[in-house]
PDB file of N, CA and C in Angstrom:
ATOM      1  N   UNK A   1       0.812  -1.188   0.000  1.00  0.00           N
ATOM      2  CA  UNK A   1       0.000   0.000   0.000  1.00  0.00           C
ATOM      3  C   UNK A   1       0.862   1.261   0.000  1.00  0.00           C
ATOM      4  N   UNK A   2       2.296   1.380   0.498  1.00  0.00           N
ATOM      5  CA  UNK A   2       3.033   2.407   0.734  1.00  0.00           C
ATOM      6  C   UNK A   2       2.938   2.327  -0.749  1.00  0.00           C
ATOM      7  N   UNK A   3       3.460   1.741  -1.279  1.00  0.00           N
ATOM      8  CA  UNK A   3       3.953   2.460  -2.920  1.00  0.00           C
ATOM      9  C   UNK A   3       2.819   2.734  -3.587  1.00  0.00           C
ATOM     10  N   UNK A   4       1.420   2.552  -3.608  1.00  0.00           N
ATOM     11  CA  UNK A   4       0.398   2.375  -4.114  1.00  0.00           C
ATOM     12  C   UNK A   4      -0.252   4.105  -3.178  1.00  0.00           C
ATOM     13  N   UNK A   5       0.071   4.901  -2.546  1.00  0.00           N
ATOM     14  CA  UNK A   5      -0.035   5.553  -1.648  1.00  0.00           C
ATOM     15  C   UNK A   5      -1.170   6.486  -2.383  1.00  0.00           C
ATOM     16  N   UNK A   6      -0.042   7.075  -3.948  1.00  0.00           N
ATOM     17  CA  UNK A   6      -0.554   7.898  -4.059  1.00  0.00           C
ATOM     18  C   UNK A   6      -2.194   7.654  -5.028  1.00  0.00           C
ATOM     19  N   UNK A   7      -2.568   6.763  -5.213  1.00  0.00           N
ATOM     20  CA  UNK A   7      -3.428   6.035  -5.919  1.00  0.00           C
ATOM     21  C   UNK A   7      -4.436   6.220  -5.100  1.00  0.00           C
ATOM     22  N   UNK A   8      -4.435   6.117  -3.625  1.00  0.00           N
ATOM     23  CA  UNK A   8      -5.277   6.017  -3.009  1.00  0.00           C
ATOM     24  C   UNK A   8      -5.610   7.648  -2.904  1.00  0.00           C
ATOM     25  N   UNK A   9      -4.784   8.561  -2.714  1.00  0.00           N
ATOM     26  CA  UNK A   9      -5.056  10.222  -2.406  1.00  0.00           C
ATOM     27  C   UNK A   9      -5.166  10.722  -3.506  1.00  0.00           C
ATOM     28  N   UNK A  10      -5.658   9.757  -4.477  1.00  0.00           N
ATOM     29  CA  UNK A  10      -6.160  10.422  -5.830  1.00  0.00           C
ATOM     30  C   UNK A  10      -7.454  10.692  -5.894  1.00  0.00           C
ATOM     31  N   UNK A  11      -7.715   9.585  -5.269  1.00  0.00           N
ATOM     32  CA  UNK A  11      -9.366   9.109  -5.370  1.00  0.00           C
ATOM     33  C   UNK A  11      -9.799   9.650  -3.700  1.00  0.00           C
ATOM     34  N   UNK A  12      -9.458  10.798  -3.148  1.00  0.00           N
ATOM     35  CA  UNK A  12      -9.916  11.172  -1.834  1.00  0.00           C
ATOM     36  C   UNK A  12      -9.690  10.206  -0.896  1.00  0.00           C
ATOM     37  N   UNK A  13      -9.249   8.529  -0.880  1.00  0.00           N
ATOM     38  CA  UNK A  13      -9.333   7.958   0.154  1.00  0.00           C
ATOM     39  C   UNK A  13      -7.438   8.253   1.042  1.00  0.00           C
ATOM     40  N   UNK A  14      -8.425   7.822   2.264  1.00  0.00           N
ATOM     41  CA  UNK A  14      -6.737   7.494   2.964  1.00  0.00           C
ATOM     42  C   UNK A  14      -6.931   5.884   3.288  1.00  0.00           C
ATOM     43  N   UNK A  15      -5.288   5.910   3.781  1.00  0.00           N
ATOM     44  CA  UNK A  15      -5.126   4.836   4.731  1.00  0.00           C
ATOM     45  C   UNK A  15      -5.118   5.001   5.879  1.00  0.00           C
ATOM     46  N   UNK A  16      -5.711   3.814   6.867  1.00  0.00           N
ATOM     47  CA  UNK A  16      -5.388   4.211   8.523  1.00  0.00           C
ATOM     48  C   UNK A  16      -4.722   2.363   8.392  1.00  0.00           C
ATOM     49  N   UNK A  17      -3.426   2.449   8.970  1.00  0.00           N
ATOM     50  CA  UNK A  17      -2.771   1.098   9.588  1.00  0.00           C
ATOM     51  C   UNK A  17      -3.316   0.929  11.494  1.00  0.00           C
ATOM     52  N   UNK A  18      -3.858   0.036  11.475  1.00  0.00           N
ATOM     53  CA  UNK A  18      -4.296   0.205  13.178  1.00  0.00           C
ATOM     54  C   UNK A  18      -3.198  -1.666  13.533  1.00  0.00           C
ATOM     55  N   UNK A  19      -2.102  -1.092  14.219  1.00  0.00           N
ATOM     56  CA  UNK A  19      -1.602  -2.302  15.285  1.00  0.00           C
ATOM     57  C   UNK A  19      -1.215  -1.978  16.948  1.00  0.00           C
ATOM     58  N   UNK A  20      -1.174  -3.032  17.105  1.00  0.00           N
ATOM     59  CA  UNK A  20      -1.200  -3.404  18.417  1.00  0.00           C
ATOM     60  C   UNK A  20       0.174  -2.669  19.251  1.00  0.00           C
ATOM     61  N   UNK A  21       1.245  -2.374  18.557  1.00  0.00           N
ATOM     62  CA  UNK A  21       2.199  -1.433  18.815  1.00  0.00           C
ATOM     63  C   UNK A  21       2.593  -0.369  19.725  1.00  0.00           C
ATOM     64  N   UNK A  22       3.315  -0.211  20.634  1.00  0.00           N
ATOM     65  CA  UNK A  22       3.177   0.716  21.678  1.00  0.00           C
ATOM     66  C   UNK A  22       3.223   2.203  20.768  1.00  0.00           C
ATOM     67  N   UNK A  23       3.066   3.328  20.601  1.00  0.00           N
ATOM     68  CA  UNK A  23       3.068   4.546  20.235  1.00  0.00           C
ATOM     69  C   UNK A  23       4.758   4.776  19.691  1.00  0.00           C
ATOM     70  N   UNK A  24       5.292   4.411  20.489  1.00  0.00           N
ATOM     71  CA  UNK A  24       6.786   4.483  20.329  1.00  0.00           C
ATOM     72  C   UNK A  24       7.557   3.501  19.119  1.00  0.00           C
ATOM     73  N   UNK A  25       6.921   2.163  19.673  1.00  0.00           N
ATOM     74  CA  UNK A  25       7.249   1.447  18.356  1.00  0.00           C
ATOM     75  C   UNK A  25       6.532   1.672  16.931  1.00  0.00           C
ATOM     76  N   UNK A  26       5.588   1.797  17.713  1.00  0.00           N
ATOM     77  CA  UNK A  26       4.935   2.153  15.763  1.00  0.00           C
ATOM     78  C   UNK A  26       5.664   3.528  15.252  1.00  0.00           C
ATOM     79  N   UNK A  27       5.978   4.371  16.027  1.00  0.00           N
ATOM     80  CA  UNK A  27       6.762   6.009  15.553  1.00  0.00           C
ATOM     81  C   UNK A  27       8.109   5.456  14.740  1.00  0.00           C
ATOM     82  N   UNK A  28       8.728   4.283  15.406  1.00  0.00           N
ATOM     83  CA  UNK A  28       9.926   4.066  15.020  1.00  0.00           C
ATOM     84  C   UNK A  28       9.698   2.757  13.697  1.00  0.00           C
ATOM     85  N   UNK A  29       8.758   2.179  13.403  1.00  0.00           N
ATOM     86  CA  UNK A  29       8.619   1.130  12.686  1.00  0.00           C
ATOM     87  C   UNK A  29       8.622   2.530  10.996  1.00  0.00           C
ATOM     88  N   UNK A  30       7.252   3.547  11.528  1.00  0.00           N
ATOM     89  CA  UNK A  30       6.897   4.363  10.322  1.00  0.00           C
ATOM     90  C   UNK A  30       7.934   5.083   9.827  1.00  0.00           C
ATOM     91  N   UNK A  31       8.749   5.633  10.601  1.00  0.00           N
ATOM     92  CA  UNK A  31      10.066   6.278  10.431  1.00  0.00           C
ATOM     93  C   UNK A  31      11.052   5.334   9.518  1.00  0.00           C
ATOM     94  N   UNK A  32      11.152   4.403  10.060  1.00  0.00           N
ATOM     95  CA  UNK A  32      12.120   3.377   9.527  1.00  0.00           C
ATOM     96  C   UNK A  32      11.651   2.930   8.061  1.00  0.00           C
ATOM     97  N   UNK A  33      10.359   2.420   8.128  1.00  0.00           N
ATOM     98  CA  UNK A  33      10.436   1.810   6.565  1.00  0.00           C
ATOM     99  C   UNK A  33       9.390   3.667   5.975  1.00  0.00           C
ATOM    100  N   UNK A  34       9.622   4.682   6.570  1.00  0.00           N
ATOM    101  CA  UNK A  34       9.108   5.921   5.562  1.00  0.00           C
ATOM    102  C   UNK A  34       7.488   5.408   5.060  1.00  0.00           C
ATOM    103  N   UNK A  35       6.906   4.874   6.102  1.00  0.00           N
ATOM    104  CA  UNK A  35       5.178   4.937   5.322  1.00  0.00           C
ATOM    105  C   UNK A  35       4.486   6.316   5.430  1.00  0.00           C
ATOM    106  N   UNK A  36       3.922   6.540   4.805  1.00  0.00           N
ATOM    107  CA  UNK A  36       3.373   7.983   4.272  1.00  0.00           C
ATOM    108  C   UNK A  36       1.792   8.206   4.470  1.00  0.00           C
ATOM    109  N   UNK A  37       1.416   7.110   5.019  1.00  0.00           N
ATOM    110  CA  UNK A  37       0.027   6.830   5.521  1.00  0.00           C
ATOM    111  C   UNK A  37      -0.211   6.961   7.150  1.00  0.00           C
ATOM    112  N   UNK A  38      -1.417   7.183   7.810  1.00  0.00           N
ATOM    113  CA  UNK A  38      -1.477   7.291   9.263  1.00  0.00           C
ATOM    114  C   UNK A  38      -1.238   5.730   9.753  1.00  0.00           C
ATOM    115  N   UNK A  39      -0.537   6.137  10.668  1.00  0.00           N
ATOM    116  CA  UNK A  39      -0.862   4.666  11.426  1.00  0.00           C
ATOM    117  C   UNK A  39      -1.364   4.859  13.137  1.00  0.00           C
ATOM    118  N   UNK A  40      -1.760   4.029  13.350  1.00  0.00           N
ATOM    119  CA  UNK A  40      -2.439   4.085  14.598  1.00  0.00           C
ATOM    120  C   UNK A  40      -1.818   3.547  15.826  1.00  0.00           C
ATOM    121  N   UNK A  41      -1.791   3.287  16.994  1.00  0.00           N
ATOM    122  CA  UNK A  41      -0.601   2.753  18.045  1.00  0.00           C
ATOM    123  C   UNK A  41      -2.879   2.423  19.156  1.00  0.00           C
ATOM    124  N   UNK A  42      -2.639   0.953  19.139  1.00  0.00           N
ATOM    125  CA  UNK A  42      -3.688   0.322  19.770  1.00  0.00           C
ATOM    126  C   UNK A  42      -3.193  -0.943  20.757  1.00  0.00           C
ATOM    127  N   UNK A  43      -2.933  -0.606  21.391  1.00  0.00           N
ATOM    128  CA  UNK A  43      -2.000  -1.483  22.281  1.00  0.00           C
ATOM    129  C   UNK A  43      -2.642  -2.388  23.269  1.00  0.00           C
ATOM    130  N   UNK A  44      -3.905  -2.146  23.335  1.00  0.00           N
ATOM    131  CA  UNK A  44      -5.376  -2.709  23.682  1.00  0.00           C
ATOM    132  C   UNK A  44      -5.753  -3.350  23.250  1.00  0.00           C
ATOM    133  N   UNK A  45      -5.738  -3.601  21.826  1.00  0.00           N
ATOM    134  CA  UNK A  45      -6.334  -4.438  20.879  1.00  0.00           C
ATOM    135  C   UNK A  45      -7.801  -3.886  21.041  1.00  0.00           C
ATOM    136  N   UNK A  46      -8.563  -2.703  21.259  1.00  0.00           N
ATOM    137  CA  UNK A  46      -9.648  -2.698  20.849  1.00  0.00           C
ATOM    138  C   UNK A  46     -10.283  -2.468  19.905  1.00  0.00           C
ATOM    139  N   UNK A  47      -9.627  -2.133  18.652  1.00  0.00           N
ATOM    140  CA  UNK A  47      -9.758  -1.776  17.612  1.00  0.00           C
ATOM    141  C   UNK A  47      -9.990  -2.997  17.009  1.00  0.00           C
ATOM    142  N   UNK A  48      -9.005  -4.178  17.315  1.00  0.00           N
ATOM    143  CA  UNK A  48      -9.248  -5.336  16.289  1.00  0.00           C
ATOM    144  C   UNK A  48     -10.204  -6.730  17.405  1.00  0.00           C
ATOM    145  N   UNK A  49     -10.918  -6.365  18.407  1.00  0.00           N
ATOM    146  CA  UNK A  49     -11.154  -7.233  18.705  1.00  0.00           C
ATOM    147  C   UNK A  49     -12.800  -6.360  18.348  1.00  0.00           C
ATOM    148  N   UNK A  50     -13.305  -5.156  18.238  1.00  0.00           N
ATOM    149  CA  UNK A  50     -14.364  -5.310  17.814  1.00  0.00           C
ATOM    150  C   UNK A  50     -14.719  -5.636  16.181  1.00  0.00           C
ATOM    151  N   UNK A  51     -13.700  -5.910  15.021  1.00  0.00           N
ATOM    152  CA  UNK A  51     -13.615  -6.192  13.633  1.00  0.00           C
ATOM    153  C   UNK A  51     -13.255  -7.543  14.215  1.00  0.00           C
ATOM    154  N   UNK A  52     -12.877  -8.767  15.282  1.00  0.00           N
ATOM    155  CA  UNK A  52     -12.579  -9.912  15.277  1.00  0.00           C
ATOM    156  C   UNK A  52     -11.884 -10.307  14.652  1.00  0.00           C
ATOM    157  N   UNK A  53     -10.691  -9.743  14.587  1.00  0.00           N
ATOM    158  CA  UNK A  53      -8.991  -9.766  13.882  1.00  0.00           C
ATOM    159  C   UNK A  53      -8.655 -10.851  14.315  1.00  0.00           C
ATOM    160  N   UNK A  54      -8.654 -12.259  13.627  1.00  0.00           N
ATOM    161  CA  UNK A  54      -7.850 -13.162  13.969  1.00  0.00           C
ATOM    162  C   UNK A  54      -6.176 -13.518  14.612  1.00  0.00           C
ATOM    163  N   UNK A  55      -6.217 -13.763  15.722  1.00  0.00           N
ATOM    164  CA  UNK A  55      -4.703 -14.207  16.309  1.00  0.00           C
ATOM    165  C   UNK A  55      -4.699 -15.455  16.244  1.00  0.00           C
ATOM    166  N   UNK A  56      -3.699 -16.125  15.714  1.00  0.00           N
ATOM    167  CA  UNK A  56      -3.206 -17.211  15.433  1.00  0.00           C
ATOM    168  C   UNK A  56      -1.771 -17.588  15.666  1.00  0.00           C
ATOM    169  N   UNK A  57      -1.387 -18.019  16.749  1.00  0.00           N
ATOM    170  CA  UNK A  57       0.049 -18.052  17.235  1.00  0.00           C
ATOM    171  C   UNK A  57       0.493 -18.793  16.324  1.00  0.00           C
ATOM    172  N   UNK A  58       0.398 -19.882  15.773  1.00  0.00           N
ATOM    173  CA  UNK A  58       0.755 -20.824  14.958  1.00  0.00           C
ATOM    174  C   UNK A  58       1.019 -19.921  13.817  1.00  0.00           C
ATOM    175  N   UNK A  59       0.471 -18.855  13.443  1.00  0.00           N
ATOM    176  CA  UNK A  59       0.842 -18.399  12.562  1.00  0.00           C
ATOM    177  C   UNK A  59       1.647 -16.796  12.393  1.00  0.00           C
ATOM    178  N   UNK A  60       2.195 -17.145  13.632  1.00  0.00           N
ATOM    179  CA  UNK A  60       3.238 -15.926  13.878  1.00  0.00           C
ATOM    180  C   UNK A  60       2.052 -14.338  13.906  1.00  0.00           C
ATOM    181  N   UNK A  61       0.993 -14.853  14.486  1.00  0.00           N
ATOM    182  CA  UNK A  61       0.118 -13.663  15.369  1.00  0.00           C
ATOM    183  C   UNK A  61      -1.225 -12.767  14.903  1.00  0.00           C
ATOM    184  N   UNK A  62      -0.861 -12.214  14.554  1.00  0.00           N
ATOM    185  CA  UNK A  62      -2.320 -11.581  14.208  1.00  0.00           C
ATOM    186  C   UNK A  62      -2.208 -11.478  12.368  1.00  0.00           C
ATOM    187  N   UNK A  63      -3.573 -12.200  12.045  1.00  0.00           N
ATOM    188  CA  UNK A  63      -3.673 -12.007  10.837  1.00  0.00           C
ATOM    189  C   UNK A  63      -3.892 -11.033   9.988  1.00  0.00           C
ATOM    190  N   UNK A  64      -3.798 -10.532   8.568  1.00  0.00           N
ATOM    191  CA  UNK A  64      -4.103  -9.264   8.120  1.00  0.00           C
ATOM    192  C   UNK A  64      -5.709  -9.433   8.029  1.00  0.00           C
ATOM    193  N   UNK A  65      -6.016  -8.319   8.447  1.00  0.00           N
ATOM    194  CA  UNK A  65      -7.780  -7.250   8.224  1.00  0.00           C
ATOM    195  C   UNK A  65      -7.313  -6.392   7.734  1.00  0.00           C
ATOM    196  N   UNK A  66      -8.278  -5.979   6.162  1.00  0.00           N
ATOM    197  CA  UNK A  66      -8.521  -4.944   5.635  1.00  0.00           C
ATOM    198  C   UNK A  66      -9.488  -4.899   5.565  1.00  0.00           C
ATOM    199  N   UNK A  67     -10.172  -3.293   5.548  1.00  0.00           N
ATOM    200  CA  UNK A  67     -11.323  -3.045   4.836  1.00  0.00           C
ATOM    201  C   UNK A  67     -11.309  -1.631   4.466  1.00  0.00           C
ATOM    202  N   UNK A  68     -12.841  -1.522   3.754  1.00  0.00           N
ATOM    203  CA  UNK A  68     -12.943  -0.062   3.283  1.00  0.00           C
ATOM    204  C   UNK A  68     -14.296  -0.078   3.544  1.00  0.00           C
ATOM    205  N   UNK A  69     -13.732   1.578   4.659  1.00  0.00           N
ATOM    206  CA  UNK A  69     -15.041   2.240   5.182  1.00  0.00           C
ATOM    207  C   UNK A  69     -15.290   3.503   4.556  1.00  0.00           C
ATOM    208  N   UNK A  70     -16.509   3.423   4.363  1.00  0.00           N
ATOM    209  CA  UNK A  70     -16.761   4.678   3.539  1.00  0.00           C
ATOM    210  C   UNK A  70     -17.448   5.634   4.148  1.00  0.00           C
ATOM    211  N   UNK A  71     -17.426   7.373   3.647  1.00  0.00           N
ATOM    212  CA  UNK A  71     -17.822   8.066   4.336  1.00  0.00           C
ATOM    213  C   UNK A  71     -19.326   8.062   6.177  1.00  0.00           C
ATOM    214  N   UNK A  72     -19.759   7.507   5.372  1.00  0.00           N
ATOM    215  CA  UNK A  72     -20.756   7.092   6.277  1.00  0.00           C
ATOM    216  C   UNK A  72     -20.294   6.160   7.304  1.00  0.00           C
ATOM    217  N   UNK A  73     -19.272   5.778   7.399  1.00  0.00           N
ATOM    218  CA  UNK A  73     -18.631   4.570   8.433  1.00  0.00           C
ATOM    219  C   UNK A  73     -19.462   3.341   7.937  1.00  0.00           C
ATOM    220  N   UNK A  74     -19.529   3.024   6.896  1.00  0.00           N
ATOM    221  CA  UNK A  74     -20.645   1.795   6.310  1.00  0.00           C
ATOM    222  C   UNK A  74     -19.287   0.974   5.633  1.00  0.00           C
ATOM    223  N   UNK A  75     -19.073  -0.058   6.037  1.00  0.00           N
ATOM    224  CA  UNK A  75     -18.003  -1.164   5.470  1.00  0.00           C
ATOM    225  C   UNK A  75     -18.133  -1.330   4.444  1.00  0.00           C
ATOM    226  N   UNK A  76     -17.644  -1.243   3.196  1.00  0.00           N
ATOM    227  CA  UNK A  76     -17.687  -1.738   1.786  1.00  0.00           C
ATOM    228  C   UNK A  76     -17.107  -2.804   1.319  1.00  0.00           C
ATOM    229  N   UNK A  77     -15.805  -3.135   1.996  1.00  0.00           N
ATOM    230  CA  UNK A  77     -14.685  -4.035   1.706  1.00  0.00           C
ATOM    231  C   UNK A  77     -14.568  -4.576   2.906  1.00  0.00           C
ATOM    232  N   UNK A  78     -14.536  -6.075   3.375  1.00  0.00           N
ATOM    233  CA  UNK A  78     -13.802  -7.036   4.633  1.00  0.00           C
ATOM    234  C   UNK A  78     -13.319  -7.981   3.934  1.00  0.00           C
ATOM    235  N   UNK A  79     -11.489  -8.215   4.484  1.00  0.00           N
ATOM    236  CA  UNK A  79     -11.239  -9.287   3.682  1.00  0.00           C
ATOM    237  C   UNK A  79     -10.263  -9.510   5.337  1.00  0.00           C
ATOM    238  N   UNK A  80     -10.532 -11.028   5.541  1.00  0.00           N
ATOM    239  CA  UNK A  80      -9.680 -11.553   6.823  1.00  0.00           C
ATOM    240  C   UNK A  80      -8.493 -12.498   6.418  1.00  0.00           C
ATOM    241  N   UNK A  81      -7.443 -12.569   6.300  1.00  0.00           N
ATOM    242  CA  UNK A  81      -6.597 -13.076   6.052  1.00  0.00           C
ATOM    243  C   UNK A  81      -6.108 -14.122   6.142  1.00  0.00           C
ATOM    244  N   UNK A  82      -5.653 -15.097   5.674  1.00  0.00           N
ATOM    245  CA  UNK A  82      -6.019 -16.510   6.067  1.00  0.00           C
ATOM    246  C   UNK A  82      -4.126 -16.716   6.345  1.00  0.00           C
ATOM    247  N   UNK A  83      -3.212 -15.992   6.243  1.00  0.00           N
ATOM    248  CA  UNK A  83      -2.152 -16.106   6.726  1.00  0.00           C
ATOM    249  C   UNK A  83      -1.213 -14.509   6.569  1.00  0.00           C
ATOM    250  N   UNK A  84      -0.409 -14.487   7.012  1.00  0.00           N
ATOM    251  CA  UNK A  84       0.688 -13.077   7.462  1.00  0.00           C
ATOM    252  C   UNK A  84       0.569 -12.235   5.621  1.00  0.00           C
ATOM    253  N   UNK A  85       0.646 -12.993   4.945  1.00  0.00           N
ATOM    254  CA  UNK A  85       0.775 -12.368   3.231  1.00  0.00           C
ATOM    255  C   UNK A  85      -0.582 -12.712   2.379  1.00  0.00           C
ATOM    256  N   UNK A  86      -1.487 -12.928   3.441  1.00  0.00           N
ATOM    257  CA  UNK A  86      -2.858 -12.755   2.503  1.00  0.00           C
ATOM    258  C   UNK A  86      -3.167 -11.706   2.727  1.00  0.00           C
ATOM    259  N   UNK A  87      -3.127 -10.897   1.885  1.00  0.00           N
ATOM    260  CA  UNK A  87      -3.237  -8.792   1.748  1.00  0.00           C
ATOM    261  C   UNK A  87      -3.485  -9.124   0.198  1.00  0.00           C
ATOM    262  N   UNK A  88      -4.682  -8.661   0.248  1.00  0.00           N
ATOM    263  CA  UNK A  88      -5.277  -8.271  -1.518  1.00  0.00           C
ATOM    264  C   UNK A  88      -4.227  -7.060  -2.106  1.00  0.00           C
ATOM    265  N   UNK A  89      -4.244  -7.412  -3.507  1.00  0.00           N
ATOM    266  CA  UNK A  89      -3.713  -6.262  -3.926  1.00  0.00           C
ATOM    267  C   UNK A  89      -4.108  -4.936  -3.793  1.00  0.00           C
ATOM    268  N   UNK A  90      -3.762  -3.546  -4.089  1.00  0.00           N
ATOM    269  CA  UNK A  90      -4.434  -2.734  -4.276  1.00  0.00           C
ATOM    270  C   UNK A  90      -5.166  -2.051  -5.024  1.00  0.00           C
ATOM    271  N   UNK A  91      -5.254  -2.954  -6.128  1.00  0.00           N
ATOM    272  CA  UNK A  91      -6.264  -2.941  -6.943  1.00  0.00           C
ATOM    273  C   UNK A  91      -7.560  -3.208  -6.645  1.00  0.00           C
ATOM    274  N   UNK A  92      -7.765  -3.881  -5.611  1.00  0.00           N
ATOM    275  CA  UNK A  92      -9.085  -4.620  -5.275  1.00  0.00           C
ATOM    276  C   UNK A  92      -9.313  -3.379  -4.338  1.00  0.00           C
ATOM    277  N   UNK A  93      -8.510  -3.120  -3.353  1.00  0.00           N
ATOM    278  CA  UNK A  93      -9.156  -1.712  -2.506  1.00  0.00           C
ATOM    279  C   UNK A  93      -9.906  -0.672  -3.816  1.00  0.00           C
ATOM    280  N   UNK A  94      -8.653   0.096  -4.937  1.00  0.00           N
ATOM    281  CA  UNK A  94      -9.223   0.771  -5.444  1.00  0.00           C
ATOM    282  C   UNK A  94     -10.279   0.815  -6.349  1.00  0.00           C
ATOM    283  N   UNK A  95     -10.683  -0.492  -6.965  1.00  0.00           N
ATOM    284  CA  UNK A  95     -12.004  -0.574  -7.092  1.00  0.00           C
ATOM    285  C   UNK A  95     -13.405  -0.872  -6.554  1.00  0.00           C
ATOM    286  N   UNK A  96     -12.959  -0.964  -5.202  1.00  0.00           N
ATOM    287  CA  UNK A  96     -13.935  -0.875  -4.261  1.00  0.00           C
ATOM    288  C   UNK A  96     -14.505   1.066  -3.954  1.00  0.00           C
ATOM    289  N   UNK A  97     -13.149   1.472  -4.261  1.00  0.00           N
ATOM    290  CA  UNK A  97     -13.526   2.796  -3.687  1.00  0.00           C
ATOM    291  C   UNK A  97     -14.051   3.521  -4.596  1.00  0.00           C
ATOM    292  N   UNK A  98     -13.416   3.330  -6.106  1.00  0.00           N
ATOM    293  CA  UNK A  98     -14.176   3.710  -6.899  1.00  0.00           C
ATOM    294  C   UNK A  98     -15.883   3.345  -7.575  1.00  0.00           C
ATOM    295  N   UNK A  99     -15.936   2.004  -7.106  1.00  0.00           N
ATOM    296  CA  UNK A  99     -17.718   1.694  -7.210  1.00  0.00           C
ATOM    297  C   UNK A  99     -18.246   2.712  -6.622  1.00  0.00           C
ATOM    298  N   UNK A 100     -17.602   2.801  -4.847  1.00  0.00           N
ATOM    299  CA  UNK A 100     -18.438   3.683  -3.726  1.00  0.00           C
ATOM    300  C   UNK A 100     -18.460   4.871  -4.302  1.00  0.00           C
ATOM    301  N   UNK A 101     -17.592   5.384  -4.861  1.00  0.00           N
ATOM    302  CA  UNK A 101     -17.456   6.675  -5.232  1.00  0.00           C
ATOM    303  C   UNK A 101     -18.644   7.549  -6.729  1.00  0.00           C
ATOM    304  N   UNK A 102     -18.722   6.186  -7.665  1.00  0.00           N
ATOM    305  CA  UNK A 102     -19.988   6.015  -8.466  1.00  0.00           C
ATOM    306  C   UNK A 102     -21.547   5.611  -7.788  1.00  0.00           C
ATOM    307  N   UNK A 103     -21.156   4.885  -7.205  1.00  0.00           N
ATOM    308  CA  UNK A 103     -22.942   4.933  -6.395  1.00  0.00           C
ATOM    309  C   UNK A 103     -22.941   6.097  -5.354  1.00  0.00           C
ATOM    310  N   UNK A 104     -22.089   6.987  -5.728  1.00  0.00           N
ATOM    311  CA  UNK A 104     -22.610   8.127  -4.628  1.00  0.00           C
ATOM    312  C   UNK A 104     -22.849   9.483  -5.145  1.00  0.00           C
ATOM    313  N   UNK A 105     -22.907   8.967  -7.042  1.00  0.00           N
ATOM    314  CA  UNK A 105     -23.017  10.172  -7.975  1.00  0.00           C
ATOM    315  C   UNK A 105     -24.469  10.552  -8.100  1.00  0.00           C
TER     316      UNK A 105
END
């Protein structure tokens, strides 16, 4: 999604990254690999235990959740990850956003 960044702030959407990360580590993770998107520091896990973000120790921890929420906070996109590198391309986000963006003409 970092390289795909500006694709997304074409089409008005952002990204929000939400992990489990203390504030500090996530400052130093975003710094380090330069992501250009918000990220969030949820160290609670309440963010992913009301979306029911799969943890799977066996599989080295929490699985990827994406979705796309659209203005209205109305989910358009849920995709739960069935291991660490199941992340849809970003093609599939941006034509999700662009449907939303036509049914809202």
């Amino acid at each position: 999604m970092r390289d795909g960044y500006a694709e997304f702030v074409s089409r008005g959407a952002e990204i929000l990254a939400i992990g489990v990360d203390s504030q500090s580590a996530f400052e130093a993770y975003w710094k380090k690999e330069n992501i250009p998107y918000i990220g969030l520091p949820d160290p609670k896990a309440v963010v992913p235990r009301l979306y029911r973000q799969e943890v799977n120790l066996f599989k080295l921890g929490r699985m990827p959740l994406n979705c796309v929420i659209d203005l209205e906070a109305r989910i358009r996109y849920l995709h739960y990850g069935s291991n660490m590198t199941d992340i849809p391309e970003n093609e599939v986000f941006l034509n999700v956003i662009d449907q939303v963006a036509a049914s809202s003409n």
